[in-house]
Protein backbone atom coordinates (compact mmCIF):
# COMPACT_ATOMS: atom_id res chain seq x y z
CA UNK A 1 117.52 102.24 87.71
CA UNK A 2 113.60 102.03 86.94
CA UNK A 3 113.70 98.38 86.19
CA UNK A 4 115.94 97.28 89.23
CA UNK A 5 113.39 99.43 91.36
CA UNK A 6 110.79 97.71 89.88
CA UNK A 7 112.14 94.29 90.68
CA UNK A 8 112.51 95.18 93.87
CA UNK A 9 109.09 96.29 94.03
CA UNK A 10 108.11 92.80 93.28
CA UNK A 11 108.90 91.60 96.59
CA UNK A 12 105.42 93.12 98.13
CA UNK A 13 103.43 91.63 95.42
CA UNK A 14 101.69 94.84 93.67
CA UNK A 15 99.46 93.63 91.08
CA UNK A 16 100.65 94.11 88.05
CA UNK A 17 98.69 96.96 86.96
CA UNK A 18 100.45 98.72 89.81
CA UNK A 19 103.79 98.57 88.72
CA UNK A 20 102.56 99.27 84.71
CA UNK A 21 101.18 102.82 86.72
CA UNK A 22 104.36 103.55 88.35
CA UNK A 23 106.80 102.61 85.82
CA UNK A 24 104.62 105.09 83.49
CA UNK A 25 104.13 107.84 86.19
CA UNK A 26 107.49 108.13 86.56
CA UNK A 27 108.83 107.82 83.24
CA UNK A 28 106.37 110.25 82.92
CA UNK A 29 107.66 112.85 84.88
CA UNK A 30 110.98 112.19 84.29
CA UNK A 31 109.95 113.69 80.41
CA UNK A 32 109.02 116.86 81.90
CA UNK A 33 112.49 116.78 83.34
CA UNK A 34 114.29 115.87 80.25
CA UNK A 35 112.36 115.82 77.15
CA UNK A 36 114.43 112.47 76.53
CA UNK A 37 113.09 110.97 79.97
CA UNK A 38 114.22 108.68 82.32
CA UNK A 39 116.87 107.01 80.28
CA UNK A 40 119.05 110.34 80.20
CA UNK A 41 118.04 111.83 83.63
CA UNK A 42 121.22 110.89 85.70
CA UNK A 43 120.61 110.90 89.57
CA UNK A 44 122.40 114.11 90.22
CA UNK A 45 120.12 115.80 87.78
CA UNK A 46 117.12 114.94 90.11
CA UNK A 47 117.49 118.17 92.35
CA UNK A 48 114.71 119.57 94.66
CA UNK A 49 114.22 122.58 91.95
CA UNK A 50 114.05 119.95 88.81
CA UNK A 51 111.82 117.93 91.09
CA UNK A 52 109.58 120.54 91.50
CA UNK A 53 109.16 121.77 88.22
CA UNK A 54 108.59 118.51 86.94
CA UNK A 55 105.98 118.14 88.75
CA UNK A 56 104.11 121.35 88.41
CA UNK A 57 104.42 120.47 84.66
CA UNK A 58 103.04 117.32 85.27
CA UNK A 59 100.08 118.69 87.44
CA UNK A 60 98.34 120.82 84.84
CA UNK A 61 97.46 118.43 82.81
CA UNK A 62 97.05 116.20 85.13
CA UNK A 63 94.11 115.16 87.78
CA UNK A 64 94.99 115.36 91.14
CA UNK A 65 94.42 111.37 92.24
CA UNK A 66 97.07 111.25 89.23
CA UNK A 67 99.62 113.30 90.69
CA UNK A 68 99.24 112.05 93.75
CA UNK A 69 100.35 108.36 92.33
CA UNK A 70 103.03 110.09 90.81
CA UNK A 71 103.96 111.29 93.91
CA UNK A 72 104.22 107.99 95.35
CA UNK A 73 105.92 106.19 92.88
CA UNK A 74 108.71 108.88 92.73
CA UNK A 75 108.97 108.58 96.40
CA UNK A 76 109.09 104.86 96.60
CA UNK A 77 111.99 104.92 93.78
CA UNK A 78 113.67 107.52 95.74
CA UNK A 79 113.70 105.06 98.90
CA UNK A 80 115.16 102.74 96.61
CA UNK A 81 118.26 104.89 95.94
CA UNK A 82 118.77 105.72 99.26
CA UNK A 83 118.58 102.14 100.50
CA UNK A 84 121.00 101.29 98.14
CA UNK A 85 123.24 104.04 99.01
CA UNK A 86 123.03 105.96 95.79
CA UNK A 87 121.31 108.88 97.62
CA UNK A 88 121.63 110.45 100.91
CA UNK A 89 118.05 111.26 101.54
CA UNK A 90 114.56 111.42 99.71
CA UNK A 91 114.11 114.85 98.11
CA UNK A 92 110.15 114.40 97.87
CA UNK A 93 109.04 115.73 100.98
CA UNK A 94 110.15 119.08 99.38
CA UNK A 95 108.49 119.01 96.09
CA UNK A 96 104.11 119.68 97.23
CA UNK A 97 101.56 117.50 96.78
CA UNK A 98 98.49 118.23 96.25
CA UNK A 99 94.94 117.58 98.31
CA UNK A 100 92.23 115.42 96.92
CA UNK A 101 89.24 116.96 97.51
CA UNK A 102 87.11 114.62 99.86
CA UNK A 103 83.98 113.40 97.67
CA UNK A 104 80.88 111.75 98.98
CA UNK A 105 80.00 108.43 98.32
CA UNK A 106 77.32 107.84 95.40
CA UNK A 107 75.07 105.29 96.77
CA UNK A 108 71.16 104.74 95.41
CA UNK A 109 69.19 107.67 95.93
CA UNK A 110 65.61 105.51 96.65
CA UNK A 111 65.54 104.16 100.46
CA UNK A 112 63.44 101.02 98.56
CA UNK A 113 66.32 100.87 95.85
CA UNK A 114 67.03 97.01 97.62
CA UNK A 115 63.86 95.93 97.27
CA UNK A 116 62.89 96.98 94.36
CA UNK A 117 65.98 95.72 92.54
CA UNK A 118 65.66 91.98 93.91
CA UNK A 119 62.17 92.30 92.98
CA UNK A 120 62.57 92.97 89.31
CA UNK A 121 65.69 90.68 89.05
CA UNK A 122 63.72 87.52 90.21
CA UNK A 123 61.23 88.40 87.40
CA UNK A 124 61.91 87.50 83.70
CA UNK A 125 63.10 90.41 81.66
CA UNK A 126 60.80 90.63 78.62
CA UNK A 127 63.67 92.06 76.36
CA UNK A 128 66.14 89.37 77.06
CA UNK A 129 66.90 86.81 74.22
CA UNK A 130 68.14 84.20 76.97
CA UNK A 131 66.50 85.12 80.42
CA UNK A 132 67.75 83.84 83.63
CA UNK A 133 66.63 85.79 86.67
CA UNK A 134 68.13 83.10 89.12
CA UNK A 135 71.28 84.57 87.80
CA UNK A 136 70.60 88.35 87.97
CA UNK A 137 68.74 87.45 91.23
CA UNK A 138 72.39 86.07 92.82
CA UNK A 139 74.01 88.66 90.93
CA UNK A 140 72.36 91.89 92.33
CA UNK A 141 72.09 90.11 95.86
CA UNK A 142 75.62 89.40 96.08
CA UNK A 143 76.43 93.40 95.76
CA UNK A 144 73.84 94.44 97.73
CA UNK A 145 74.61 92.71 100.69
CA UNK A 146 78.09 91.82 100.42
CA UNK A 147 79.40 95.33 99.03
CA UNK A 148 82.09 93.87 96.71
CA UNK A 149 83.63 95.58 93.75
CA UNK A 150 82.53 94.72 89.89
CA UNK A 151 86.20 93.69 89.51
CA UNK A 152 85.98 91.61 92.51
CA UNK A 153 82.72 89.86 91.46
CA UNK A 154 84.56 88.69 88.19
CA UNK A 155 87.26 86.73 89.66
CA UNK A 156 84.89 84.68 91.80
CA UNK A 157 84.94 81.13 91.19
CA UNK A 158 83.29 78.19 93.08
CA UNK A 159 85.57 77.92 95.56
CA UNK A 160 84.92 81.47 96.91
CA UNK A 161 82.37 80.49 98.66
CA UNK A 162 83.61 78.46 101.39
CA UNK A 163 82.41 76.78 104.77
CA UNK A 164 79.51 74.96 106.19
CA UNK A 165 75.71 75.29 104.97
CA UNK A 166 74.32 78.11 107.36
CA UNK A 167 77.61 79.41 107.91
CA UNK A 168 79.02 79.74 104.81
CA UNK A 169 81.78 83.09 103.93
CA UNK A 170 82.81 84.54 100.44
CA UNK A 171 86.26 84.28 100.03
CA UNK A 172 87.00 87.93 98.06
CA UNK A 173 90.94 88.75 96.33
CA UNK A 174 90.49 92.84 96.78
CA UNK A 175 92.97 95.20 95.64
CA UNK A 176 96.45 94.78 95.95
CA UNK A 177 95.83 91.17 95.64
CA UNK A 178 94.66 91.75 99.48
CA UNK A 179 92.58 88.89 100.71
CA UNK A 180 89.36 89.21 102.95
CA UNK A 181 86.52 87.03 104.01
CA UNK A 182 82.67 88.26 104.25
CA UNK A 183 80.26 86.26 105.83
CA UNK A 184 77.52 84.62 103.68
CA UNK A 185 73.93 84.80 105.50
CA UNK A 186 71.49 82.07 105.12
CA UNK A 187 69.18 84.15 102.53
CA UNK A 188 71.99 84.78 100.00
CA UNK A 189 73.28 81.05 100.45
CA UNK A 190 69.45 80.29 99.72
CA UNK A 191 69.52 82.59 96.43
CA UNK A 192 73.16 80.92 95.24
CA UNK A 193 71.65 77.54 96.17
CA UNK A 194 68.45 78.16 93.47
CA UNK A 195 71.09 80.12 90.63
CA UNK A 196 73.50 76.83 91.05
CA UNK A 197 69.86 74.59 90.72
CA UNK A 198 68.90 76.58 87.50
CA UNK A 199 73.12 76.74 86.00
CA UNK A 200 73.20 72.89 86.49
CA UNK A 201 69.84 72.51 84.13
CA UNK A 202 71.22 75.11 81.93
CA UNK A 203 74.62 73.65 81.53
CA UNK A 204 75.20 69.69 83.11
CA UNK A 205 78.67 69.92 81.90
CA UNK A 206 79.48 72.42 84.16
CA UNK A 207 81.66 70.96 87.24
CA UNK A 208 80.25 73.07 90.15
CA UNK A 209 82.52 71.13 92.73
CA UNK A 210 85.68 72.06 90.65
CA UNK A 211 87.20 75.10 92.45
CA UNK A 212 88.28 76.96 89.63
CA UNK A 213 84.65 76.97 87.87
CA UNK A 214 83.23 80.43 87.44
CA UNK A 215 80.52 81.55 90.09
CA UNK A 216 78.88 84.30 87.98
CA UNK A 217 78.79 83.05 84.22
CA UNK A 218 76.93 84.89 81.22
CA UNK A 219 74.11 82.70 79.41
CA UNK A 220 76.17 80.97 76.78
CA UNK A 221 78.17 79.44 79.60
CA UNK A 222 80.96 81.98 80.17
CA UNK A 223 82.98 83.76 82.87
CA UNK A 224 80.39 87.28 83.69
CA UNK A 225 82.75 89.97 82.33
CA UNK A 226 83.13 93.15 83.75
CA UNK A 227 81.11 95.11 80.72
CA UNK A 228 78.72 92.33 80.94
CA UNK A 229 77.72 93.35 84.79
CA UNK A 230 77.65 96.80 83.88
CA UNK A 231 75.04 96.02 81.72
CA UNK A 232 72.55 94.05 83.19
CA UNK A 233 72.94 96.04 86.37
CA UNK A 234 71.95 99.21 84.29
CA UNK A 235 69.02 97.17 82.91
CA UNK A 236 67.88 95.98 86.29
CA UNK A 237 67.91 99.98 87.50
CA UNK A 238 65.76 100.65 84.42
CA UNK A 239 63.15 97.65 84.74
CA UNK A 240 63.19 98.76 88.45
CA UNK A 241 62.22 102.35 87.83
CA UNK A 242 65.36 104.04 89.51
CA UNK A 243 68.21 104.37 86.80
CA UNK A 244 67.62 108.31 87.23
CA UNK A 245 68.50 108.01 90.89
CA UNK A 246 71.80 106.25 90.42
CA UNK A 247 74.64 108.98 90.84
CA UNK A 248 76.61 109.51 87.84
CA UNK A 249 79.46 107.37 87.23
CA UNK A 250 78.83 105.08 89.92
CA UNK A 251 76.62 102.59 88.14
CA UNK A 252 77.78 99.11 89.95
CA UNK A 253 79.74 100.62 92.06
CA UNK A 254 76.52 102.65 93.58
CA UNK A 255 75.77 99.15 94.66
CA UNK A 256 78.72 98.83 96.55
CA UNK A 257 78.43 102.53 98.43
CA UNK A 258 74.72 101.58 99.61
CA UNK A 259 75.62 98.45 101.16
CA UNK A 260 77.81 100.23 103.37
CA UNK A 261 75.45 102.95 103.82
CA UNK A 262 72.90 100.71 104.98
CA UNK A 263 75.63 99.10 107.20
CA UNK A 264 76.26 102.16 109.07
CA UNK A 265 72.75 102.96 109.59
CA UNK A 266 72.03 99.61 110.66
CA UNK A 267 74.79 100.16 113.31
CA UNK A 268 78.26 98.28 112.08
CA UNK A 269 81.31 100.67 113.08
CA UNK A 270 83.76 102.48 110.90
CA UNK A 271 86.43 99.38 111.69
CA UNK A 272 83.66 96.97 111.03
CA UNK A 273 82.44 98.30 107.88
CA UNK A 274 86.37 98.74 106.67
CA UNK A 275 87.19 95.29 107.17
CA UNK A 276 83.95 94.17 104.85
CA UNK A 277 84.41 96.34 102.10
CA UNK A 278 88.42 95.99 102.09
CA UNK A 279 89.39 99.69 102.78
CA UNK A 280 93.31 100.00 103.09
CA UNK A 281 92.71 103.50 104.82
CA UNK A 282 90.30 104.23 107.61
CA UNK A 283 90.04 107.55 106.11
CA UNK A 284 88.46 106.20 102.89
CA UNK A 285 85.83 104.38 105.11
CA UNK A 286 85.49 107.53 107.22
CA UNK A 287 83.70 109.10 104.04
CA UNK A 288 80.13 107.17 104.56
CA UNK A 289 79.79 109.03 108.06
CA UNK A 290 79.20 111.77 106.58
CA UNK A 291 77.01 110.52 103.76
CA UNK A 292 74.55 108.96 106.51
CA UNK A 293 74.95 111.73 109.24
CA UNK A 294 70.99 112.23 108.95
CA UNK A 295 70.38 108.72 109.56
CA UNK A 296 73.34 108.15 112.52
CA UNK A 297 71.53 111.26 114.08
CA UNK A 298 68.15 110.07 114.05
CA UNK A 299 69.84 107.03 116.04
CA UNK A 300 71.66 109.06 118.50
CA UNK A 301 67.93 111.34 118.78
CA UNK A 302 66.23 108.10 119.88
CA UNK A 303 69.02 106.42 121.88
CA UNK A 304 67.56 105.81 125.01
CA UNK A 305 70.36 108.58 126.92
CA UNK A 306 69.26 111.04 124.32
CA UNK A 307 65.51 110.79 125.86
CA UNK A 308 66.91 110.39 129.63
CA UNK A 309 68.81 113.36 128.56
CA UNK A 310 65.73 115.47 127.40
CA UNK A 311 63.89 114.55 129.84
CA UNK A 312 66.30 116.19 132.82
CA UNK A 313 66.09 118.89 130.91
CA UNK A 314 62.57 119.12 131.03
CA UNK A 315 62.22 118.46 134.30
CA UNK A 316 65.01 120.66 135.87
């Protein structure tokens, strides 16, 4: 049952970690169901009431974005059964689910926090073996003003970067294997243009015309892996002076939620900024409104209707 639901699944092309989470959140469940799991669970035994104890098992020791998954990957399965007329109708609507608390985004508290950071990453770092601030330079530039995920940033390769000099875009594979283009202004082209100079004198055997050669690499020559970004973005906060002002947990990822802070403030739209970062939900966009409603209202106070505004006030 799991693995022809599974296969079916395929057809939308989940990444592969998806389907690992689903076939484990429900297999999962399905234990606290039968303590022999979803091998002996037969689909008559999956009954509103077993559904929803199940579940409430499952939910306290469980986080909330977890159960929520669970939710959906039960549900999807369910559609499965029905669609292949093993089931009537889908019994999750009945069993709760519950609400994810809405959390702020955890961008840079330091308004200079850009600066400052391409400042010390164009200058040698005294405590690296193999310096190469051309690299951290691109590196930190590309996340500050192209808000892309660390994960993202790893699978970039040459041919990411695509189009004309002075109109160039960065090709990004987001989640769900989704695809979306960002465009590429002139001054990051500029700092990818020096990195690529400084790469090619590092390593001539490089092909930087092949498409699948690495755009980020480490200094002995190899892909940037994810642990690897983590790190010299953390040293880059610390040379800069502002690694106690980076939320915790966000670390590269703080990178990301000040980009499209600074987007908002520097007037993009909710739709705009969602179709740069990759959002699959409006909603999870929606969240940096409120993280920049001091800033947006500073706009609105000096939007020239605000003073025509105050002004009739005044004057009537």
């Amino acid at each position: 049952m799991i693995d022809a639901w599974l296969f079916q699944l395929g057809a939308t092309k989940p990444s592969a970690r998806t389907l690992a989470a689903y076939r484990s959140d429900v297999e999962g469940v399905a234990r606290r169901i039968d303590t022999e799991g979803a091998d002996a669970l037969r689909i008559e035994d999956l009954t509103k009431p077993a559904l929803r104890a199940g579940f409430a098992s499952w939910a306290a020791d469980h986080a909330a974005a977890s159960v929520l998954r669970a939710h959906s990957a039960w549900s999807s399965l369910f559609d499965f059964l029905v669609a292949e007329d093993l089931l009537d109708g889908n019994p999750m609507a009945a069993v709760p689910k519950p609400r994810l608390a809405r959390s702020a985004p955890k961008a840079i508290k330091a308004d200079d926090a850009a600066s400052r950071l391409l400042a010390t990453a164009a200058t040698i770092d005294p405590a690296a073996r193999r310096p190469w601030p051309e690299r951290d330079l691109a590196l930190v530039a590309l996340f500050l003003v192209s808000g892309i995920r660390e994960g993202e940033a790893v699978t970039l390769g040459m041919a990411s970067v695509t189009g004309p000099t002075g109109a160039r875009r960065l090709e990004v594979i987001g989640k769900g294997d989704k695809a979306r283009t960002i465009p590429v202004d002139p001054a990051l082209e500029q700092v990818l243009a020096a990195y690529h100079t400084s790469r090619a004198a590092r390593f001539p055997d490089h092909d930087l015309d092949h498409p699948a050669t690495p755009l980020l690499v480490d200094t002995r020559g190899r892909r940037l892996a994810a642990h690897q970004i983590s790190y010299l973005v953390e040293r880059l906060y610390t040379r800069a002076g502002i690694r106690s002002r980076i939320p915790p947990g966000a670390m590269v990822h703080a990178l990301r939620h000040t980009f499209a802070t600074d987007a908002l403030q520097a007037g993009a739209d909710v739709v705009e900024l969602q179709a740069l970062l990759g959002h699959a939900s409006l909603d999870t966009t929606r969240r940096y409104l409120d993280a920049t409603a001091e800033g947006l209202r500073d706009v609105i106070k000096g939007h020239p209707s605000q003073i025509a505004l105050r002004h009739h006030l005044r004057t009537t």
